[in-house]
PDB file of N, CA and C in Angstrom:
ATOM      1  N   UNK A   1       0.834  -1.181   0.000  1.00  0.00           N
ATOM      2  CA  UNK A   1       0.000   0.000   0.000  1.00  0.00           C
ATOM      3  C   UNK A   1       0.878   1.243   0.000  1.00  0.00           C
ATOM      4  N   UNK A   2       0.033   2.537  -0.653  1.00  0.00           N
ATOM      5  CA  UNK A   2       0.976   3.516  -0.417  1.00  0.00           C
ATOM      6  C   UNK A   2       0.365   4.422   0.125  1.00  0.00           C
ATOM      7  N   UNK A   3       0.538   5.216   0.740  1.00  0.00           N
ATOM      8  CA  UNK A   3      -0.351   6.283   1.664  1.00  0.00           C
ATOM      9  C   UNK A   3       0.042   7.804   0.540  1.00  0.00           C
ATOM     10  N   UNK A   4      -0.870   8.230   0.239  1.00  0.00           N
ATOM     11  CA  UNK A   4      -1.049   9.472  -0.210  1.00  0.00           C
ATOM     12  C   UNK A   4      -1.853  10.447   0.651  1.00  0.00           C
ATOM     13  N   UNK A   5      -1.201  11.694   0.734  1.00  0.00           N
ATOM     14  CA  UNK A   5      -1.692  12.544   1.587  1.00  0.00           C
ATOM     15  C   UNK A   5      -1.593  13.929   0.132  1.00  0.00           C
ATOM     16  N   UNK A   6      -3.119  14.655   0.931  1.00  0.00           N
ATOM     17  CA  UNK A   6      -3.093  16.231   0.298  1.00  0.00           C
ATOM     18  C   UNK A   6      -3.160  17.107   0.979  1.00  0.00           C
ATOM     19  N   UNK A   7      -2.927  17.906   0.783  1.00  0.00           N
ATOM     20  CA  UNK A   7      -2.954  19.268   1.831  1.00  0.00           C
ATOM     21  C   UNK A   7      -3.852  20.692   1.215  1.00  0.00           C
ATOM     22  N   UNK A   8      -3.450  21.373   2.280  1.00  0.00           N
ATOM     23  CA  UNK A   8      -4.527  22.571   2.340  1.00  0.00           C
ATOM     24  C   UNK A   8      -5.748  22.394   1.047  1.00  0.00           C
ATOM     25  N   UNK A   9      -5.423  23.095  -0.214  1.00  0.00           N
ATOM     26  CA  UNK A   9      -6.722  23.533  -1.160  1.00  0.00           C
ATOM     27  C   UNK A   9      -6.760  21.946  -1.300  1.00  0.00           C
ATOM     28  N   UNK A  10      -5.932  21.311  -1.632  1.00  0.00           N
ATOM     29  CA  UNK A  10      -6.570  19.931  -2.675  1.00  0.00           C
ATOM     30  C   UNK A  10      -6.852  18.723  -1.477  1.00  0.00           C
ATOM     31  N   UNK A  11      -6.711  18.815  -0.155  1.00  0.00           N
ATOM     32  CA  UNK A  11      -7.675  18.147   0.499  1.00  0.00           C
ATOM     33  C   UNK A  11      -9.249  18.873   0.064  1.00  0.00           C
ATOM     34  N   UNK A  12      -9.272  19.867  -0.007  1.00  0.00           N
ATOM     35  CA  UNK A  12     -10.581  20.246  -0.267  1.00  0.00           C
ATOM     36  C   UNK A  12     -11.502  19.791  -1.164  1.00  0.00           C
ATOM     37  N   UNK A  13     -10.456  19.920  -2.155  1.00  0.00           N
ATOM     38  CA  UNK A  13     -10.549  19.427  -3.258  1.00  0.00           C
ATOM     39  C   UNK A  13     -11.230  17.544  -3.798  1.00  0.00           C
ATOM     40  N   UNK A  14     -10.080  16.964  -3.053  1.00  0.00           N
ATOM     41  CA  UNK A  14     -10.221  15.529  -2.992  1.00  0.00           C
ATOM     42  C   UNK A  14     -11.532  14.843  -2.160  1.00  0.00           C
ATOM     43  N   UNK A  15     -12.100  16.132  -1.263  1.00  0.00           N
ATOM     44  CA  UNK A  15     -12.662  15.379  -0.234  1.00  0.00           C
ATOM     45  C   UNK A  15     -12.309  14.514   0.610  1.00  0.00           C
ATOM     46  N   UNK A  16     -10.662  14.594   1.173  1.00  0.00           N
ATOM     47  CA  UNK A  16     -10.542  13.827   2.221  1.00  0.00           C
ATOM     48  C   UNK A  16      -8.833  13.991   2.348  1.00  0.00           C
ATOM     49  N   UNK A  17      -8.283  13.757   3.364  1.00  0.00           N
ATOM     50  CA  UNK A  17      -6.568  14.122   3.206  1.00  0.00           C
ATOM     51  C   UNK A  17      -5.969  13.372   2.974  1.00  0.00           C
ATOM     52  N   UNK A  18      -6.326  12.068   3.681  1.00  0.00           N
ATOM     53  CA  UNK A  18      -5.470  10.530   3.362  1.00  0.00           C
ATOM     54  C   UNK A  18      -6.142   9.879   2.596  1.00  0.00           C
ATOM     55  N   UNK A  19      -5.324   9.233   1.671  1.00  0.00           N
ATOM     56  CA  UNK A  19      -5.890   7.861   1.352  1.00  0.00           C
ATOM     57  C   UNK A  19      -4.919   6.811   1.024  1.00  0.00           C
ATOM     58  N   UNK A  20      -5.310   5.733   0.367  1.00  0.00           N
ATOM     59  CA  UNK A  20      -4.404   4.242   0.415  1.00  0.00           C
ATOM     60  C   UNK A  20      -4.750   3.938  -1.217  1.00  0.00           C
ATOM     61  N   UNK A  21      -3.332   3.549  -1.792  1.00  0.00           N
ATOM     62  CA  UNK A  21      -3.428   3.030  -2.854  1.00  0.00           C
ATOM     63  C   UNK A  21      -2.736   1.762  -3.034  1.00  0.00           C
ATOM     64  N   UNK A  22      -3.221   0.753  -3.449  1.00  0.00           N
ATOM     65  CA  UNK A  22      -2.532  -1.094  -3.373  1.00  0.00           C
ATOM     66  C   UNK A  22      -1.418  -0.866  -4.877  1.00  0.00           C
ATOM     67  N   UNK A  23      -0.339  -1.083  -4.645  1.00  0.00           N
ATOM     68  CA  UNK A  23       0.107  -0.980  -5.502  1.00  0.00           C
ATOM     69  C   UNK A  23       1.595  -2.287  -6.051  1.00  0.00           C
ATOM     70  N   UNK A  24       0.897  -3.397  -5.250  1.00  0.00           N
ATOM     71  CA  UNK A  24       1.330  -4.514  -5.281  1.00  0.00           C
ATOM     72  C   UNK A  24       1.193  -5.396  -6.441  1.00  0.00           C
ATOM     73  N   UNK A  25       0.392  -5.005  -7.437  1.00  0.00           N
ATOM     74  CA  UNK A  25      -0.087  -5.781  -8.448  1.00  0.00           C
ATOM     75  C   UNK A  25       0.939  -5.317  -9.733  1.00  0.00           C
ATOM     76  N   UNK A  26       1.463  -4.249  -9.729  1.00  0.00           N
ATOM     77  CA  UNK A  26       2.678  -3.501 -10.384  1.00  0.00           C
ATOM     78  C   UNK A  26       4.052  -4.139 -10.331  1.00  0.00           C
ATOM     79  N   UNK A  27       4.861  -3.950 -11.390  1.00  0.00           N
ATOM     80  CA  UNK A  27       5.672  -4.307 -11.079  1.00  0.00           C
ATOM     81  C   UNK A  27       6.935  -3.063 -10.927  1.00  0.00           C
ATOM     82  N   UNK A  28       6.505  -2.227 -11.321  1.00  0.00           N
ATOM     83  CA  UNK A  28       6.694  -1.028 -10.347  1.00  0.00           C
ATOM     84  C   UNK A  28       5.723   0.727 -10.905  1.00  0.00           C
ATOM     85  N   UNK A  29       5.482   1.041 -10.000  1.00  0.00           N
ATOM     86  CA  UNK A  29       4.816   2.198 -10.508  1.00  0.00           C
ATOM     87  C   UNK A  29       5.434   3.764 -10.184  1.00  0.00           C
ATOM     88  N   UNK A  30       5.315   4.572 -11.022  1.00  0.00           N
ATOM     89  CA  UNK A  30       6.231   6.252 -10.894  1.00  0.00           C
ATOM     90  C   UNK A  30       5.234   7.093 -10.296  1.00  0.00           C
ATOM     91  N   UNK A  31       5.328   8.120  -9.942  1.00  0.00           N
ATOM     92  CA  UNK A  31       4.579   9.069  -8.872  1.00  0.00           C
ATOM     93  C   UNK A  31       3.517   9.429 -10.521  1.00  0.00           C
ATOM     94  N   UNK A  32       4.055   9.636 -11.927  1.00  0.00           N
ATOM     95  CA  UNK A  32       3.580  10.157 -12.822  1.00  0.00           C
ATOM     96  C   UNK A  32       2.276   8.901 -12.931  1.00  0.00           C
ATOM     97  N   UNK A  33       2.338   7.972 -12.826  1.00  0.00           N
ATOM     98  CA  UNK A  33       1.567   6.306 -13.093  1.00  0.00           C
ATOM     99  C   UNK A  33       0.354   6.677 -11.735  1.00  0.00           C
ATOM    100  N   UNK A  34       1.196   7.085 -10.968  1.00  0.00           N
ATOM    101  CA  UNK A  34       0.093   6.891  -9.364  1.00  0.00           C
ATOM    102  C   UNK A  34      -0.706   8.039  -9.814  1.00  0.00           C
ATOM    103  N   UNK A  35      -0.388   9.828 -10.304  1.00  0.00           N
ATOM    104  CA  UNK A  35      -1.268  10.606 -10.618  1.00  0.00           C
ATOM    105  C   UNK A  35      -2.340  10.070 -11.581  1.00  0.00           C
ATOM    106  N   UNK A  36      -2.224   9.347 -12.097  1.00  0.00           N
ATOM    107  CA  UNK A  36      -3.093   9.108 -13.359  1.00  0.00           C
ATOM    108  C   UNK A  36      -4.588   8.280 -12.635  1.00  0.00           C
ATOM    109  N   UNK A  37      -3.707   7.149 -11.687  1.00  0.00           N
ATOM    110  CA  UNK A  37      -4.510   6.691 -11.219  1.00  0.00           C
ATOM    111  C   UNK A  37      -5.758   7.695  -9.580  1.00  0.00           C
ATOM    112  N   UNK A  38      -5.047   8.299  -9.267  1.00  0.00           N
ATOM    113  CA  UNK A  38      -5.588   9.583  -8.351  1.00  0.00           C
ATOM    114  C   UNK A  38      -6.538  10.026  -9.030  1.00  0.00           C
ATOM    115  N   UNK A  39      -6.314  10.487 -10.225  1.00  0.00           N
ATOM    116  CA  UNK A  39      -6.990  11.429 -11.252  1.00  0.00           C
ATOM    117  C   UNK A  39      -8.364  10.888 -11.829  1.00  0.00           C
ATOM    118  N   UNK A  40      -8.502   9.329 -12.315  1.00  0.00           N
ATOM    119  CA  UNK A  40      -9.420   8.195 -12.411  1.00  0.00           C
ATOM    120  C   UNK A  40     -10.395   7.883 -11.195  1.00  0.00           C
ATOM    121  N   UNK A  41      -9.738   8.098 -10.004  1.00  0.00           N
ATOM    122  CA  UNK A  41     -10.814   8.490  -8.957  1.00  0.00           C
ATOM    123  C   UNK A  41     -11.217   8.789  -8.413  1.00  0.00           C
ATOM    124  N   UNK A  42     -10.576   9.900  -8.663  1.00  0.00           N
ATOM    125  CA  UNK A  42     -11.226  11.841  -7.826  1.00  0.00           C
ATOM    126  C   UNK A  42     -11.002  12.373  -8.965  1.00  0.00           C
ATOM    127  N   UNK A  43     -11.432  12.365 -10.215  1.00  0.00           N
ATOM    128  CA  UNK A  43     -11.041  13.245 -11.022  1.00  0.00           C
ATOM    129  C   UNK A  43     -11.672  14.826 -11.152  1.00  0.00           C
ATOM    130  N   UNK A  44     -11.911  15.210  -9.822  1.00  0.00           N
ATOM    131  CA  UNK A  44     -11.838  16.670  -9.165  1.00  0.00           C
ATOM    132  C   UNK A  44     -10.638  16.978  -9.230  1.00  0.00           C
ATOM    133  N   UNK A  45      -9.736  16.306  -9.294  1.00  0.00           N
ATOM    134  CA  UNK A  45      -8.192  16.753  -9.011  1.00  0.00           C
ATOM    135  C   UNK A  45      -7.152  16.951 -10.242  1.00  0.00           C
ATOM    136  N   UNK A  46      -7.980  16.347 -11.224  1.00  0.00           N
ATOM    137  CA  UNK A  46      -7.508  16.264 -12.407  1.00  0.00           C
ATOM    138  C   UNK A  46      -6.642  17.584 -12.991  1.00  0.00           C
ATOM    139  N   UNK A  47      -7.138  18.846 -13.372  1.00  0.00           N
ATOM    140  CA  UNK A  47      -6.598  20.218 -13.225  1.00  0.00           C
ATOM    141  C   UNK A  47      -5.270  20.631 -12.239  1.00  0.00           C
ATOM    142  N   UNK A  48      -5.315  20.512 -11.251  1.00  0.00           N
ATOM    143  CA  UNK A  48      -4.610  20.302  -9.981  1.00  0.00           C
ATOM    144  C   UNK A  48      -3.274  19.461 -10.285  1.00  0.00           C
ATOM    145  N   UNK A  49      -3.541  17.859 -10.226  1.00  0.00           N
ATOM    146  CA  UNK A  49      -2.467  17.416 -10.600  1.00  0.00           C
ATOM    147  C   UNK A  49      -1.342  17.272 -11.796  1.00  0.00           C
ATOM    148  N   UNK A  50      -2.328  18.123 -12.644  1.00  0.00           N
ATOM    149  CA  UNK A  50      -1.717  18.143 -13.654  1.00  0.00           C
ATOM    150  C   UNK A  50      -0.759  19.713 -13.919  1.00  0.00           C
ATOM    151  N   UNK A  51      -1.102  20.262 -12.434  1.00  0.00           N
ATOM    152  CA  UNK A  51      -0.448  22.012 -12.945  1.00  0.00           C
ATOM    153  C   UNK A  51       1.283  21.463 -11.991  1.00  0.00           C
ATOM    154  N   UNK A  52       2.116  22.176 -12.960  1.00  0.00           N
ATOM    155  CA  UNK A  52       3.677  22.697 -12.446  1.00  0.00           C
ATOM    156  C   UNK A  52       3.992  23.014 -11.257  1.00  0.00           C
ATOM    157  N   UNK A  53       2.982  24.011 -10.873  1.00  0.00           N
ATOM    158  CA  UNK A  53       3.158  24.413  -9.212  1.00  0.00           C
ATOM    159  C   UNK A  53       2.644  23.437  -7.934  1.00  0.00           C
ATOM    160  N   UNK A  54       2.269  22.403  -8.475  1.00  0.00           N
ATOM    161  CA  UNK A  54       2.235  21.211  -7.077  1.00  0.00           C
ATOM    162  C   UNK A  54       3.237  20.595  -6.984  1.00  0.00           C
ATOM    163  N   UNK A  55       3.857  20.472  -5.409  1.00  0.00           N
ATOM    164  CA  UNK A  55       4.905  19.735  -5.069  1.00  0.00           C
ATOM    165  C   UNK A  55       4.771  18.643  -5.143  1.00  0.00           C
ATOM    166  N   UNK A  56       5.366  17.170  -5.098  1.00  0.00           N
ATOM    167  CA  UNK A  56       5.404  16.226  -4.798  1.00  0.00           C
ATOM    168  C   UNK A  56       6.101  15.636  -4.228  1.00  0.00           C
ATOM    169  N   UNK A  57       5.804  15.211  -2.969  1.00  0.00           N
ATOM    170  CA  UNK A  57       7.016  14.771  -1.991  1.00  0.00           C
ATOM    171  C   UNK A  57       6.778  13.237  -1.688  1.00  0.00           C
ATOM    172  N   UNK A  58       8.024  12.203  -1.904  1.00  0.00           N
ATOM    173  CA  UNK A  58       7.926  10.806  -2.418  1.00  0.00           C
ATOM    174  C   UNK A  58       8.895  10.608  -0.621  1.00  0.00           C
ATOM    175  N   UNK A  59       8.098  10.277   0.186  1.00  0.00           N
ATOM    176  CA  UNK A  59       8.915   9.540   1.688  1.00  0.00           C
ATOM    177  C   UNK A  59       9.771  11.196   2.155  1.00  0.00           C
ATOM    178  N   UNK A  60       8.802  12.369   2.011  1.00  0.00           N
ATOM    179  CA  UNK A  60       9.165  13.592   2.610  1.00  0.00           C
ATOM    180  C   UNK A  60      10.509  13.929   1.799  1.00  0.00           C
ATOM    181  N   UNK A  61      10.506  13.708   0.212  1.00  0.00           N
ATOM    182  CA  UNK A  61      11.565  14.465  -0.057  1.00  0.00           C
ATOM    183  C   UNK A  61      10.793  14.466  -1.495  1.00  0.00           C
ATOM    184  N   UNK A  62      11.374  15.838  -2.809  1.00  0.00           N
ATOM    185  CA  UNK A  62      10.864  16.290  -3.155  1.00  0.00           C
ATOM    186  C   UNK A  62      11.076  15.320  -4.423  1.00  0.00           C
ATOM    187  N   UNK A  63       9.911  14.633  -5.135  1.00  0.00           N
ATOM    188  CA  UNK A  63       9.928  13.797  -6.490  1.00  0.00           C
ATOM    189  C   UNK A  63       9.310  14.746  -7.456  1.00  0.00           C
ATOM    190  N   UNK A  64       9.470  13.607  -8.580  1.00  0.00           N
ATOM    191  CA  UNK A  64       9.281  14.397 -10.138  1.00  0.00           C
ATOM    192  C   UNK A  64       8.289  12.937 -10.238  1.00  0.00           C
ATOM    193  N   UNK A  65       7.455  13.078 -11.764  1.00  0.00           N
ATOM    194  CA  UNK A  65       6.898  12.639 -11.834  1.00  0.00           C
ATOM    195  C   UNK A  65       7.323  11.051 -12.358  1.00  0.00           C
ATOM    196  N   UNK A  66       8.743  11.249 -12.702  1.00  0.00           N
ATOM    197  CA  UNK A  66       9.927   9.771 -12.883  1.00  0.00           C
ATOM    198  C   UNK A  66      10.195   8.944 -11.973  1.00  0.00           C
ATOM    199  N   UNK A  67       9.978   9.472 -10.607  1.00  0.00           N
ATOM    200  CA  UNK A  67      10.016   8.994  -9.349  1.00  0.00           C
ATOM    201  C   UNK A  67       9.590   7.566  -9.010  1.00  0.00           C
ATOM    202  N   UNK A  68      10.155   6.140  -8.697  1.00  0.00           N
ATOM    203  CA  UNK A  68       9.342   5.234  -8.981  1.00  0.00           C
ATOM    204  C   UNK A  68       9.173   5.043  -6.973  1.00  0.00           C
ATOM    205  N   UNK A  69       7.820   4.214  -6.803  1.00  0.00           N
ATOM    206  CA  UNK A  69       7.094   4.312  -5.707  1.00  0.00           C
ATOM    207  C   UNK A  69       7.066   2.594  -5.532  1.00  0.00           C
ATOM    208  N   UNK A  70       7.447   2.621  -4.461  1.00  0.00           N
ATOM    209  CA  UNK A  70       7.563   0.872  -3.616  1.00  0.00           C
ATOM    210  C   UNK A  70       6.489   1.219  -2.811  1.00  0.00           C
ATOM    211  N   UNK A  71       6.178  -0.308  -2.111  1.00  0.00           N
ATOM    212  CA  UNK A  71       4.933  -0.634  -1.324  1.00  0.00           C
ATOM    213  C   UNK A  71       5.316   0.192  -0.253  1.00  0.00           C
ATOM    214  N   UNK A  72       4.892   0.956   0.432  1.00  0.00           N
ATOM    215  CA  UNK A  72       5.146   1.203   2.209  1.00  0.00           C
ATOM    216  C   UNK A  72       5.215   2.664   2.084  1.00  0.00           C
ATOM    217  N   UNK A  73       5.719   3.241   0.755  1.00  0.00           N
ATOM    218  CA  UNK A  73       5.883   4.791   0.449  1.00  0.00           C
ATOM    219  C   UNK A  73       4.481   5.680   0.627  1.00  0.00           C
ATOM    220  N   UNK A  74       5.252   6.894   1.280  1.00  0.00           N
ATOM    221  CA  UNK A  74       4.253   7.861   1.348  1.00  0.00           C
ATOM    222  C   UNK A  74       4.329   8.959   0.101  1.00  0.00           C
ATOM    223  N   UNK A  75       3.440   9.460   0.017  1.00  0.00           N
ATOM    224  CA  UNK A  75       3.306  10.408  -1.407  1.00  0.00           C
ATOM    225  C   UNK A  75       2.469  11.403  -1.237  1.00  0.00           C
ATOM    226  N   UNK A  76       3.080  12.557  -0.902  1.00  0.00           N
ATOM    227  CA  UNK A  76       2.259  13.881  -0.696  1.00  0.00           C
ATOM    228  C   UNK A  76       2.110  14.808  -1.526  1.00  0.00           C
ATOM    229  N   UNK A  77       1.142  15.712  -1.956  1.00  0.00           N
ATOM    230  CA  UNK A  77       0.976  16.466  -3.057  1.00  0.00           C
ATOM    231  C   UNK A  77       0.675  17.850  -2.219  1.00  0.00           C
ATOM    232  N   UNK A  78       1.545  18.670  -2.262  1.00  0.00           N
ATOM    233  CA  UNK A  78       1.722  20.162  -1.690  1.00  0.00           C
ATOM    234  C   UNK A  78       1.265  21.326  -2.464  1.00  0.00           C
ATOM    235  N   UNK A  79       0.214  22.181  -2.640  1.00  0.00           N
ATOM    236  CA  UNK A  79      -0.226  23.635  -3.727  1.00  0.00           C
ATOM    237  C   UNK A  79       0.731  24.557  -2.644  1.00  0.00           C
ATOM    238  N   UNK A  80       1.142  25.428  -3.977  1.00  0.00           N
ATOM    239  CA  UNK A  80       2.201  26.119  -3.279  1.00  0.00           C
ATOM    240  C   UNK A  80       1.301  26.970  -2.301  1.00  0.00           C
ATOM    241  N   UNK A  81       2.176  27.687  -1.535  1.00  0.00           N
ATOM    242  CA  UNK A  81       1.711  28.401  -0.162  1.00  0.00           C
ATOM    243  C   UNK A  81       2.528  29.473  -0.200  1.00  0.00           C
ATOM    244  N   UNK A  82       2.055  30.705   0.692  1.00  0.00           N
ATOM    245  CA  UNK A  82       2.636  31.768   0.804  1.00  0.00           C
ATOM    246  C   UNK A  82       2.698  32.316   2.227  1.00  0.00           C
ATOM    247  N   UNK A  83       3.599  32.880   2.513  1.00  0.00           N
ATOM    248  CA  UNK A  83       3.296  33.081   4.428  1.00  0.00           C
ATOM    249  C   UNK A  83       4.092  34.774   4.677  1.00  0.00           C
ATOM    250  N   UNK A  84       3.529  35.007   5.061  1.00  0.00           N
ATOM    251  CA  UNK A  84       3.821  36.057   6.081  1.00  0.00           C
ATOM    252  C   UNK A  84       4.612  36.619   7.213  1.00  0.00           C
TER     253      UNK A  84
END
C-alpha cells in the first residue's frame, strides 16, 4: 500500500486528506503512473495534478513525476503556499 496525503486547497478538493493506494499488483509504478490513477478516482483533481506548481514529496523528499514508488511509500501532493 501507499499512503497518499493532500494538503490545504486539494484536500478540499479531494474530499478527504489521506488515502491508500494497493500498488502490489505492479511491477513497479512512478509518482507520474500513481497521478493518473488519483486522477481516475477523484477526477476533481484532475486540473490540480496536472499544474507545475504542485509539489510532490515521495517519503518527505521532493519527487518528479519519474520517481518510482515501492509498497510502504508515502506520497504527498503540496499547492504552493505563501506566508507572512
Amino acid at each position: 500500500m501507499v499512503n497518499v496525503k493532500f494538503f490545504a486547497m486539494l484536500k478540499g478538493i479531494a474530499g478527504v486528506d489521506v488515502t491508500e493506494y494497493d500498488i502490489t499488483g505492479s511491477v513497479t509504478m512512478t509518482v507520474g503512473e500513481l497521478k493518473k490513477r488519483i486522477v481516475a478516482d477523484i477526477p476533481s483533481l484532475t486540473e490540480a495534478l496536472q499544474s507545475r506548481s504542485i509539489l510532490v514529496s515521495l517519503n518527505q523528499e521532493v519527487a518528479d513525476d519519474k520517481a518510482v514508488i515501492e509498497d510502504g511509500d508515502e506520497v504527498a501532493f503540496l499547492p504552493p503556499y505563501s506566508g507572512g
